[in-house]
Protein backbone atom coordinates (compact mmCIF):
# COMPACT_ATOMS: atom_id res chain seq x y z
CA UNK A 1 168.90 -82.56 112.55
CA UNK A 2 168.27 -83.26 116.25
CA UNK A 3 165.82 -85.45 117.79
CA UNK A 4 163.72 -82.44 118.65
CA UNK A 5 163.36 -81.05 115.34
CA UNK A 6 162.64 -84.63 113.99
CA UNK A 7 159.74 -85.15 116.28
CA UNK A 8 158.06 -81.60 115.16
CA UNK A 9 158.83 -82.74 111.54
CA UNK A 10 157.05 -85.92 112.34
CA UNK A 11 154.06 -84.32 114.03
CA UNK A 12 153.71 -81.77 111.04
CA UNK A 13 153.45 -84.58 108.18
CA UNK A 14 151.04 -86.79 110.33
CA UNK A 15 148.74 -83.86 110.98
CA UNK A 16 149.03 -82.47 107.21
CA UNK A 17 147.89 -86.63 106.28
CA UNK A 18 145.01 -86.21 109.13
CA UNK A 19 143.73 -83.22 107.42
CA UNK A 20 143.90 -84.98 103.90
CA UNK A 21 142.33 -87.56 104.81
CA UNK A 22 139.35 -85.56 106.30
CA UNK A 23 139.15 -83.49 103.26
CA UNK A 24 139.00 -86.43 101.13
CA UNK A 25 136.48 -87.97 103.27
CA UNK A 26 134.23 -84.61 103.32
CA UNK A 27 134.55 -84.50 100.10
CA UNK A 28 133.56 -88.37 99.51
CA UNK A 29 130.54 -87.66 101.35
CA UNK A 30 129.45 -84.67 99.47
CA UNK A 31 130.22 -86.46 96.47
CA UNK A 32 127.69 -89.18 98.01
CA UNK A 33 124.94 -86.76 99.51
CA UNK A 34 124.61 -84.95 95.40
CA UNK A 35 124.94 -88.27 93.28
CA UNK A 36 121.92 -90.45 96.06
CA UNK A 37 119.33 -91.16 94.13
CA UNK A 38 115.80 -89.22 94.75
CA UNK A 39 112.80 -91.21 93.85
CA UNK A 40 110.27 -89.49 91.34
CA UNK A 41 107.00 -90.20 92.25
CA UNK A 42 104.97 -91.96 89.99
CA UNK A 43 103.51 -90.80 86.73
CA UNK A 44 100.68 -92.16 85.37
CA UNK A 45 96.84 -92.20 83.17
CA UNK A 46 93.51 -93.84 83.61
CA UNK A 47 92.14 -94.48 80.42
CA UNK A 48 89.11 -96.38 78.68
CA UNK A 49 89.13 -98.67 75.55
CA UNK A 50 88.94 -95.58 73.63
CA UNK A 51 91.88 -94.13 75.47
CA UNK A 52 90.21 -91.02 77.02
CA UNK A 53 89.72 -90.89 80.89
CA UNK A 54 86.26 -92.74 82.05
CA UNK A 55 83.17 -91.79 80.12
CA UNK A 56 79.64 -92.42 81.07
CA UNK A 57 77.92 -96.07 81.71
CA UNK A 58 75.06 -96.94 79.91
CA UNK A 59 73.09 -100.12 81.79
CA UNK A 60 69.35 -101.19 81.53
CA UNK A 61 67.70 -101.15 84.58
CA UNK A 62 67.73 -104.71 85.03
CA UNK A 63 71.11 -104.93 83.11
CA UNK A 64 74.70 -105.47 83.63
CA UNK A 65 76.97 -102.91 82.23
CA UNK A 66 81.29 -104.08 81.88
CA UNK A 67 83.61 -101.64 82.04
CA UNK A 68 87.52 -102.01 81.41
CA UNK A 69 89.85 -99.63 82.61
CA UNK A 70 93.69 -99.42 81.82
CA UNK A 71 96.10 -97.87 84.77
CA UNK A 72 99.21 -96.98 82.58
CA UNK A 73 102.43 -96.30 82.95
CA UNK A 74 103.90 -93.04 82.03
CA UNK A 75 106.56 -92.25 83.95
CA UNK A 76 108.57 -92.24 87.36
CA UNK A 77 108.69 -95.18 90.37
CA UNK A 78 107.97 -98.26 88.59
CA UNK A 79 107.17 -100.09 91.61
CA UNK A 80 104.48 -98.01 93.34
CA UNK A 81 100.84 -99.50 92.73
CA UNK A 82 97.39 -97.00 91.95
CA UNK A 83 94.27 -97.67 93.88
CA UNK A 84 91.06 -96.89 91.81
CA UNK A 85 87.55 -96.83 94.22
CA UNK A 86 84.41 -96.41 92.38
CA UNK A 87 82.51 -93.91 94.53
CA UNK A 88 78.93 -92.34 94.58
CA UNK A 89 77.52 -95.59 93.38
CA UNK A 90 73.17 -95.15 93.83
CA UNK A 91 71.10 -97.36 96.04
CA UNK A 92 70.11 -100.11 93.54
CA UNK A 93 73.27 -100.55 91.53
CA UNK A 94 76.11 -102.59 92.67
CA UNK A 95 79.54 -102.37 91.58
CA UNK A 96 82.07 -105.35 91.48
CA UNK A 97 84.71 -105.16 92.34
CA UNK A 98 84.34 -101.28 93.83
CA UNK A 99 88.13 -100.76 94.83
CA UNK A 100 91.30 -102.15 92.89
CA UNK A 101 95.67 -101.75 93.48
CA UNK A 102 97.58 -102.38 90.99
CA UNK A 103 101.20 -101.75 89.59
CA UNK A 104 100.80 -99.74 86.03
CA UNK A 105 100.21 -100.76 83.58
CA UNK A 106 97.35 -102.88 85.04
CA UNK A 107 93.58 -103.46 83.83
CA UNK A 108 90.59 -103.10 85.92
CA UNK A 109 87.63 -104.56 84.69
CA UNK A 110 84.28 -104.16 86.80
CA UNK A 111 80.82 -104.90 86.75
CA UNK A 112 77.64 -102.72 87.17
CA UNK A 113 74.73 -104.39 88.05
CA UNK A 114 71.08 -102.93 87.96
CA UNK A 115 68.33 -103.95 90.19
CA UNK A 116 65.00 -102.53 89.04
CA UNK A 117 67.07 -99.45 89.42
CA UNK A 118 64.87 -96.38 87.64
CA UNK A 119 65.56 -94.88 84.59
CA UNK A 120 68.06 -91.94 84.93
CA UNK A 121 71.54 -90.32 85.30
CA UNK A 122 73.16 -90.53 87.99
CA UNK A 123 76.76 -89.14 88.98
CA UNK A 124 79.59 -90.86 90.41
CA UNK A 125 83.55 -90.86 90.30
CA UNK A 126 86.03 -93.05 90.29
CA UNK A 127 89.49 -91.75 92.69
CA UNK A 128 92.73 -92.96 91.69
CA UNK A 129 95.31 -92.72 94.53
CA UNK A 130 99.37 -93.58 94.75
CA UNK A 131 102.17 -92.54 96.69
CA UNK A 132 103.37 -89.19 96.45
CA UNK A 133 101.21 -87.98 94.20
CA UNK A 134 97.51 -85.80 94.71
CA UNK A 135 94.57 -87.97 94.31
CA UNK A 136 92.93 -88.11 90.94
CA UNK A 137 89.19 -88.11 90.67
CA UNK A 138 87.35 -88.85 86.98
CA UNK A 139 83.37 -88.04 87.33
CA UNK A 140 80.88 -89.19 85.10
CA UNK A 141 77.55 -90.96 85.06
CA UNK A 142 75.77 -93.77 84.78
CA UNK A 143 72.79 -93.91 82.74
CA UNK A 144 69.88 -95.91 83.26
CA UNK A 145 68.25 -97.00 80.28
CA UNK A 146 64.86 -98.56 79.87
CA UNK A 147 65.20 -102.34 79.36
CA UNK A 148 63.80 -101.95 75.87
CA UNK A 149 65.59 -98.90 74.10
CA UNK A 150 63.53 -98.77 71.60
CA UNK A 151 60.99 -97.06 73.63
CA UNK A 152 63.22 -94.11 73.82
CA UNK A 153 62.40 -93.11 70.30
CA UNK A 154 58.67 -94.41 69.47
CA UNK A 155 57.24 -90.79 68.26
CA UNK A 156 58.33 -88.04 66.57
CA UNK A 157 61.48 -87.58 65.50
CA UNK A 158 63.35 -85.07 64.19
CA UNK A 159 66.42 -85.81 62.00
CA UNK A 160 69.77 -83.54 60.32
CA UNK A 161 71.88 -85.44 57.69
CA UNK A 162 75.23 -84.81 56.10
CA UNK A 163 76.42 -86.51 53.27
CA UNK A 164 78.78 -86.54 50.75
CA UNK A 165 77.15 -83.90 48.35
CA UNK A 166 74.28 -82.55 50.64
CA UNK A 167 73.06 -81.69 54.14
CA UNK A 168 68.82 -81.21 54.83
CA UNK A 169 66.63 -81.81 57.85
CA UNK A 170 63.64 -84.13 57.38
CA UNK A 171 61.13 -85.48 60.07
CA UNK A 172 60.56 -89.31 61.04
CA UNK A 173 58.95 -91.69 62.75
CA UNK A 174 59.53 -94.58 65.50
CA UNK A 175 57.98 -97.06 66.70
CA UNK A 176 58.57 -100.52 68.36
CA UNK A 177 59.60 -103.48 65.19
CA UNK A 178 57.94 -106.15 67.81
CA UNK A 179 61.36 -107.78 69.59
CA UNK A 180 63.17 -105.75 72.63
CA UNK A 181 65.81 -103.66 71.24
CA UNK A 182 64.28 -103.31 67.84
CA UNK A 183 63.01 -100.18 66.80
CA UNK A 184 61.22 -99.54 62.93
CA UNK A 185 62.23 -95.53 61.55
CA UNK A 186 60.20 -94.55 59.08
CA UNK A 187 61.37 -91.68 56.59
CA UNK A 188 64.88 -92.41 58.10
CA UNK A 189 67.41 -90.19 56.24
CA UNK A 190 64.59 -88.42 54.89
CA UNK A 191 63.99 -91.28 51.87
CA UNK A 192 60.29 -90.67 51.92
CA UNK A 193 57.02 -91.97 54.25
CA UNK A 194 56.93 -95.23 52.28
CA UNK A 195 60.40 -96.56 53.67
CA UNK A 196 60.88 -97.98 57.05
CA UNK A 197 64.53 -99.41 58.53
CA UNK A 198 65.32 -101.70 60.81
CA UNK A 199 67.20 -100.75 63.68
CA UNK A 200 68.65 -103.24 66.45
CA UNK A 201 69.92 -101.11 69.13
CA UNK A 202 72.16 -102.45 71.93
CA UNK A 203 71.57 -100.84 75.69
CA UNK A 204 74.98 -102.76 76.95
CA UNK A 205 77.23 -100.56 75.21
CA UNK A 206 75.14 -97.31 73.92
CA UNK A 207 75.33 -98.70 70.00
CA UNK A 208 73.15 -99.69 67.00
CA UNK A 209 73.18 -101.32 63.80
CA UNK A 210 71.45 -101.14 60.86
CA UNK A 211 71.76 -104.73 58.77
CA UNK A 212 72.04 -104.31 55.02
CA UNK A 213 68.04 -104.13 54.11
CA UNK A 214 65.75 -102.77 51.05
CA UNK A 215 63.50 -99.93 52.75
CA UNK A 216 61.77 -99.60 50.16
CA UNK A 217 61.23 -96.75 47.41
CA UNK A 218 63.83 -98.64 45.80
CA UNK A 219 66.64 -97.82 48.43
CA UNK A 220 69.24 -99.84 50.46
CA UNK A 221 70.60 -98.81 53.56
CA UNK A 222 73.20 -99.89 56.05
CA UNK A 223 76.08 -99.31 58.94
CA UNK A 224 75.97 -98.61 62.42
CA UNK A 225 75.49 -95.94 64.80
CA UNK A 226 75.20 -94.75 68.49
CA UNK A 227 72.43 -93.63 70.59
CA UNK A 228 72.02 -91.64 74.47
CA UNK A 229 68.45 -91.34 76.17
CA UNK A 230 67.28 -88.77 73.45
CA UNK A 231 69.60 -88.51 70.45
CA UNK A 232 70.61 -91.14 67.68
CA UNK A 233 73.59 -90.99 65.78
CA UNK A 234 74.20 -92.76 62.78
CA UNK A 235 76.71 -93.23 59.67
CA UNK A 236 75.20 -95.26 56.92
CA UNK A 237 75.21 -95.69 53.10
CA UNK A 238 71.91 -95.61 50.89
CA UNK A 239 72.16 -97.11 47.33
CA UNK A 240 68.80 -95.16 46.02
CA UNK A 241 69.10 -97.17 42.67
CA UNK A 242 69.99 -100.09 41.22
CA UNK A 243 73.29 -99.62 40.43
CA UNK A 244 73.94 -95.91 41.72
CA UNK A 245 76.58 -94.74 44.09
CA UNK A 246 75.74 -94.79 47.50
CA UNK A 247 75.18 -91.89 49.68
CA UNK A 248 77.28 -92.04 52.64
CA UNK A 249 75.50 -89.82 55.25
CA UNK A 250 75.55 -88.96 59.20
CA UNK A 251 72.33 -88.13 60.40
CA UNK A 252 71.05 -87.14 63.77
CA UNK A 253 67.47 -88.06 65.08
CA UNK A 254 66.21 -86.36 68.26
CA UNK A 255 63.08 -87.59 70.05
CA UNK A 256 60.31 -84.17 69.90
């Protein structure tokens, strides 16, 4: 072979190894470009205690009302933090702290505070932001109650039970039992006009409870229940004799 036909030989294999390594390093990089990692933008829930989204505040108007919030983690970035901003908040309530940023999961716990604030509904939201991701907004409202609930049901009432082995309406009667909070039912569950239960009702949190107590007409009632600014729920037992089996029973009293 002559020198010539060496040189061309030599030219050939270096430009068939240029073009090998370009291919390889084309292919490197589209290897690269399809296996980079894409972040996923963050997945998550705002949830009460009772793990449903934010449900309405009840506060007296002179009362403090604590909420707890959880910010959880569902899916996606794990390091991207949610702000949550109370908004709509009425002239006469403050809120504390209004704005929060957190990485999920992460708790925010605020404060409502009344001031002589009137008794009412009123609606606000609280907007949950984080990167990548549409804003999330959760309305609801808070109620003002009256510092003593048990005004809310002196009167008339008119009650629905269900209980084990019966349903029937009835009518009762409310009125204050002398301390804030505490409010006297008589006929409650329909037991007759001669019994009259205690029931200590707490504004905080929208709940009652109903301590084990003779009524009278020979029955003995207990349990718990809740209550809004005109309806009371509440799930109880009534032994109606000495040794009888009680009557477990949801009834439903609604100021007339």
């Amino acid at each position: 072979m002559n020198f010539n036909a060496m040189h061309v030989s030599f030219r050939f294999k270096i430009n068939c190894m240029k073009r090998i390594v370009v291919f390889l390093l084309a292919s490197c990089a589209i290897i690269s470009s399809c296996t980079k990692n894409v972040k996923v933008p963050l997945n998550y829930s705002v949830e009460n205690e009772k793990d449903t989204t934010p449900q309405d505040v009840y506060i007296t108007s002179t009362g403090k009302a604590y909420v707890d919030l959880t910010v959880k983690f569902l899916g996606g970035s794990s390091t991207d933090s949610v702000t949550l901003e109370v908004m709509g908040v009425p002239t006469g309530i403050t809120v504390s702290p209004a704005k929060s940023t957190g990485i999920p999961t992460y708790y925010y716990k605020y404060i409502y505070t009344a001031n002589n604030m009137p008794v009412g509904k009123y609606p606000i939201s609280i907007v949950s932001t984080a990167p990548g991701t549409q804003p999330k907004t959760y309305n609801y409202n808070l109620i003002v109650m009256p510092t003593d609930c048990a005004a809310l049901f002196t009167g008339s009432l008119s009650g629905s039970s269900n209980c084990s082995v019966r349903a029937y309406t009835y009518t009762a009667t409310g009125a204050s039992a002398g301390t804030v909070n505490d409010l006297s039912i008589n006929n409650l569950g329909g037991y007759g006009v001669t019994t009259n239960t205690n029931v200590i009702m707490n504004s905080e949190v929208d709940s009652l409870s109903i301590p084990l107590q003779n009524v009278g007409n020979g029955v003995t009632i207990k349990r718990y229940g809740t209550f809004t600014a005109s309806t009371m729920t509440i799930y109880y037992s009534a032994v109606t004799a000495p040794g009888a089996q009680a009557e477990v029973c949801t009834t439903t009293l609604t100021k007339q």
